[in-house]
Protein backbone atom coordinates (compact mmCIF):
# COMPACT_ATOMS: atom_id res chain seq x y z
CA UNK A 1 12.84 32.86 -8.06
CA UNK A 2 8.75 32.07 -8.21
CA UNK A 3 6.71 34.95 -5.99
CA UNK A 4 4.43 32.29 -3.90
CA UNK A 5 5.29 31.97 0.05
CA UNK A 6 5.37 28.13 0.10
CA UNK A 7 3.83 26.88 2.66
CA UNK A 8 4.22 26.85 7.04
CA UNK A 9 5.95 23.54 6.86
CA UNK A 10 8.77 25.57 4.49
CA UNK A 11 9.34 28.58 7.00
CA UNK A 12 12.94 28.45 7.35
CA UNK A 13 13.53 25.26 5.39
CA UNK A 14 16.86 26.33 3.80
CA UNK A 15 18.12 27.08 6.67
CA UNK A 16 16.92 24.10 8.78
CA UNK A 17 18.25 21.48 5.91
CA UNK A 18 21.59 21.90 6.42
CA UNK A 19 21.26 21.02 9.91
CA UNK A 20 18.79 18.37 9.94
CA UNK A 21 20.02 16.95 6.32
CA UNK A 22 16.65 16.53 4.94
CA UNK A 23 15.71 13.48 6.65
CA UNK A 24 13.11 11.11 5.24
CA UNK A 25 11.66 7.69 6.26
CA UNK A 26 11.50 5.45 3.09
CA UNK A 27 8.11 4.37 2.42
CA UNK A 28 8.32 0.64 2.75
CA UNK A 29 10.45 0.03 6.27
CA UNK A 30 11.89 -3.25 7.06
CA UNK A 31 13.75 -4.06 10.29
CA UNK A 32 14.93 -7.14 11.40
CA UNK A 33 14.76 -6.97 15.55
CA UNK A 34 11.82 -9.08 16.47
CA UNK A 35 10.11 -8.44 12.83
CA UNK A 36 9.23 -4.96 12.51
CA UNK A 37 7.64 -4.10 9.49
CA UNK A 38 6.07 -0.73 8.56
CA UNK A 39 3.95 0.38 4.85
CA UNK A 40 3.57 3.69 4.24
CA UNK A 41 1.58 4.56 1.08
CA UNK A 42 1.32 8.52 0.30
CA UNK A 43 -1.00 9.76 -2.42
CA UNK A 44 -1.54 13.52 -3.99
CA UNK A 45 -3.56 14.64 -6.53
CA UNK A 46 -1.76 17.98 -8.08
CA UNK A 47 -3.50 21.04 -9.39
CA UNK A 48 -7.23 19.91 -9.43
CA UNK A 49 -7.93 23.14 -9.82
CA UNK A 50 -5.27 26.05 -10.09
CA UNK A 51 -3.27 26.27 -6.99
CA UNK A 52 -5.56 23.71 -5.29
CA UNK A 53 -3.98 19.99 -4.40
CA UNK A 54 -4.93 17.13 -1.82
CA UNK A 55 -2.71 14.21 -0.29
CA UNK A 56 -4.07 11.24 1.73
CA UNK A 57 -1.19 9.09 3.67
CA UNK A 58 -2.09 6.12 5.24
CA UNK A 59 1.12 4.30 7.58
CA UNK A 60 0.57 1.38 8.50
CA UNK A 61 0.43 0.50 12.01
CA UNK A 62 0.97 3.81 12.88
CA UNK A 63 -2.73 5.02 12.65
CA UNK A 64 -2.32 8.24 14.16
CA UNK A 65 0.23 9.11 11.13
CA UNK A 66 -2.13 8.45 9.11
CA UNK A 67 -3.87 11.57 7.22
CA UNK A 68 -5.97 13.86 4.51
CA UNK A 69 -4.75 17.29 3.28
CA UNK A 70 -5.91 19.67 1.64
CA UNK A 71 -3.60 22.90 0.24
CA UNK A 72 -3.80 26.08 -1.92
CA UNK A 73 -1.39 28.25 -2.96
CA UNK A 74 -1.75 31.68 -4.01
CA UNK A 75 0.29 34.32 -5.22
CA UNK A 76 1.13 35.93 -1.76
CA UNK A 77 -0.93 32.62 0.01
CA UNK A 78 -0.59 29.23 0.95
CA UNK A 79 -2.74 27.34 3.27
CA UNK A 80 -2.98 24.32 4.09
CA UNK A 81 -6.11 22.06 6.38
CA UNK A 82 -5.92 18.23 7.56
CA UNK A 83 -6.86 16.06 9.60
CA UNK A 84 -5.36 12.60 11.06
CA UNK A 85 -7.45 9.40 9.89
CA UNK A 86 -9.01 8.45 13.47
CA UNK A 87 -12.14 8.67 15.55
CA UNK A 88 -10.99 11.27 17.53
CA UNK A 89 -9.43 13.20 14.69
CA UNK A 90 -6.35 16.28 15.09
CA UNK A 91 -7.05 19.03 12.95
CA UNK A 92 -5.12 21.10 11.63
CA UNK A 93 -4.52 24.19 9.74
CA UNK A 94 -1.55 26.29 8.70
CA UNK A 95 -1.21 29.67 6.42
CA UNK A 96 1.28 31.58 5.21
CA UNK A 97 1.32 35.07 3.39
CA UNK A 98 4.37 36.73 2.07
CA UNK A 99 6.35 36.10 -1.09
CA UNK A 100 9.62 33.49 -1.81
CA UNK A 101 11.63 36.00 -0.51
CA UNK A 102 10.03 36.76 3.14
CA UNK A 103 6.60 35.46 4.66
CA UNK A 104 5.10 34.90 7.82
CA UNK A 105 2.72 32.45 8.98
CA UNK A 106 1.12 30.85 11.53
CA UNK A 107 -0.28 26.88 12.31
CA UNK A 108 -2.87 25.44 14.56
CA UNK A 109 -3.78 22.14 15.76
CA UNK A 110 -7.43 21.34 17.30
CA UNK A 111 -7.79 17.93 19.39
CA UNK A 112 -11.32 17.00 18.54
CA UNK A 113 -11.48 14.48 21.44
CA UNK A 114 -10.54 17.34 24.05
CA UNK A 115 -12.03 20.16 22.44
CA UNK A 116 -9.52 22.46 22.96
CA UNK A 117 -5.91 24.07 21.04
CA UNK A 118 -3.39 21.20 20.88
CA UNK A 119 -1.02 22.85 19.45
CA UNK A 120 -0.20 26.40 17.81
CA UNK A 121 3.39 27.75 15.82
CA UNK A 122 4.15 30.98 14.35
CA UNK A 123 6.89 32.00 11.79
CA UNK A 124 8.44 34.30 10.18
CA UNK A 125 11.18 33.93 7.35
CA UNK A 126 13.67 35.91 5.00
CA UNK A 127 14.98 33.98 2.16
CA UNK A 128 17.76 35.76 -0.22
CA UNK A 129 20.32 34.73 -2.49
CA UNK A 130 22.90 34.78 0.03
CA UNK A 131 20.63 34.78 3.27
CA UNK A 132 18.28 32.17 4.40
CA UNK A 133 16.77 33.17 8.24
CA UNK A 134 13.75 32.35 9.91
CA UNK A 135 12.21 32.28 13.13
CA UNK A 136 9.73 30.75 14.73
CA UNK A 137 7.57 30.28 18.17
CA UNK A 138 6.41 26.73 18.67
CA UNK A 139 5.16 24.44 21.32
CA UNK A 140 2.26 26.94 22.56
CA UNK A 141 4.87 29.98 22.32
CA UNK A 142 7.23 28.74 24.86
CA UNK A 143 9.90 28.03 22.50
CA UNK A 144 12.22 30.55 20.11
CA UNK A 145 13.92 29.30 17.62
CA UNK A 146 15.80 30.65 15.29
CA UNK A 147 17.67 29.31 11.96
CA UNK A 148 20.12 31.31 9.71
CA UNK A 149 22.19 29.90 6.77
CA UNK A 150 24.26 32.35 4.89
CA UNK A 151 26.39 31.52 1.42
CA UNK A 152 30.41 33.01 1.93
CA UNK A 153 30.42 36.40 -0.19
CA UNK A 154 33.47 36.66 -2.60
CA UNK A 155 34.92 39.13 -4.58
């Protein structure tokens, strides 16, 4: 098991995944209604320098999906900064301290446009061999959520 936190977006992942099942769009979306047809082209540059990598997502026509982001992991860090591709961008940033085993972290959104806190999370997370826990405080700290996934011990 590494010793770097991950990042916000993986605060109480293992435990979330079973639930959710890991649900992803594919890139290239076809459907057949009244033609709906969707292109979503993702790319990241790894390591440019150590611990530092960038993605840029463009999704087609879904503008507002569409995105530049920046992350660093540390040792005991990860952060993460982005913005959506618009006039009026959303930016956000996200950070995490801790190790694999337990972090805490915290993300914020800015609307440009408005001038003002869009949106702001906190987490925290415990992550074991047979535990995986988290909790978190989302939509402006109205909402408490919490996530646990635990393996069956056996002798």
């Amino acid at each position: 098991m590494g010793r770097k936190p991950g990042f916000y977006s993986d605060i109480g992942k293992g435990a979330r995944g079973l639930l959710h099942g890991y649900v992803h769009q594919p890139p290239i979306h076809y459907r057949l209604g009244w033609f709906n047809l969707s292109f979503h082209l993702l790319s990241e540059i790894d390591r440019i320098v150590r611990g530092l990598s960038a993605a840029f997502q463009v999704v087609m026509p879904y503008q507002r999906s569409s995105m530049v982001e920046v992350q660093y992991l540390h040792d005991f860090a990860g952060i993460t900064m982005g913005a959506s591709l618009t006039r009026s961008p959303v930016v956000n940033f996200s950070s995490v301290l801790g190790t694999s085993s337990y972090n805490i972290g915290t993300a914020i959104s800015v609307d440009t446009l408005l001038g003002q806190l869009s949106q702001w999370d906190a987490g925290l997370s415990l992550n074991t061999r047979f535990l995986s826990a988290a909790v978190t405080l989302t939509e402006m700290g109205n909402v408490l959520s919490a996530s646990r996934y635990s393996e069956p011990l056996t002798f």
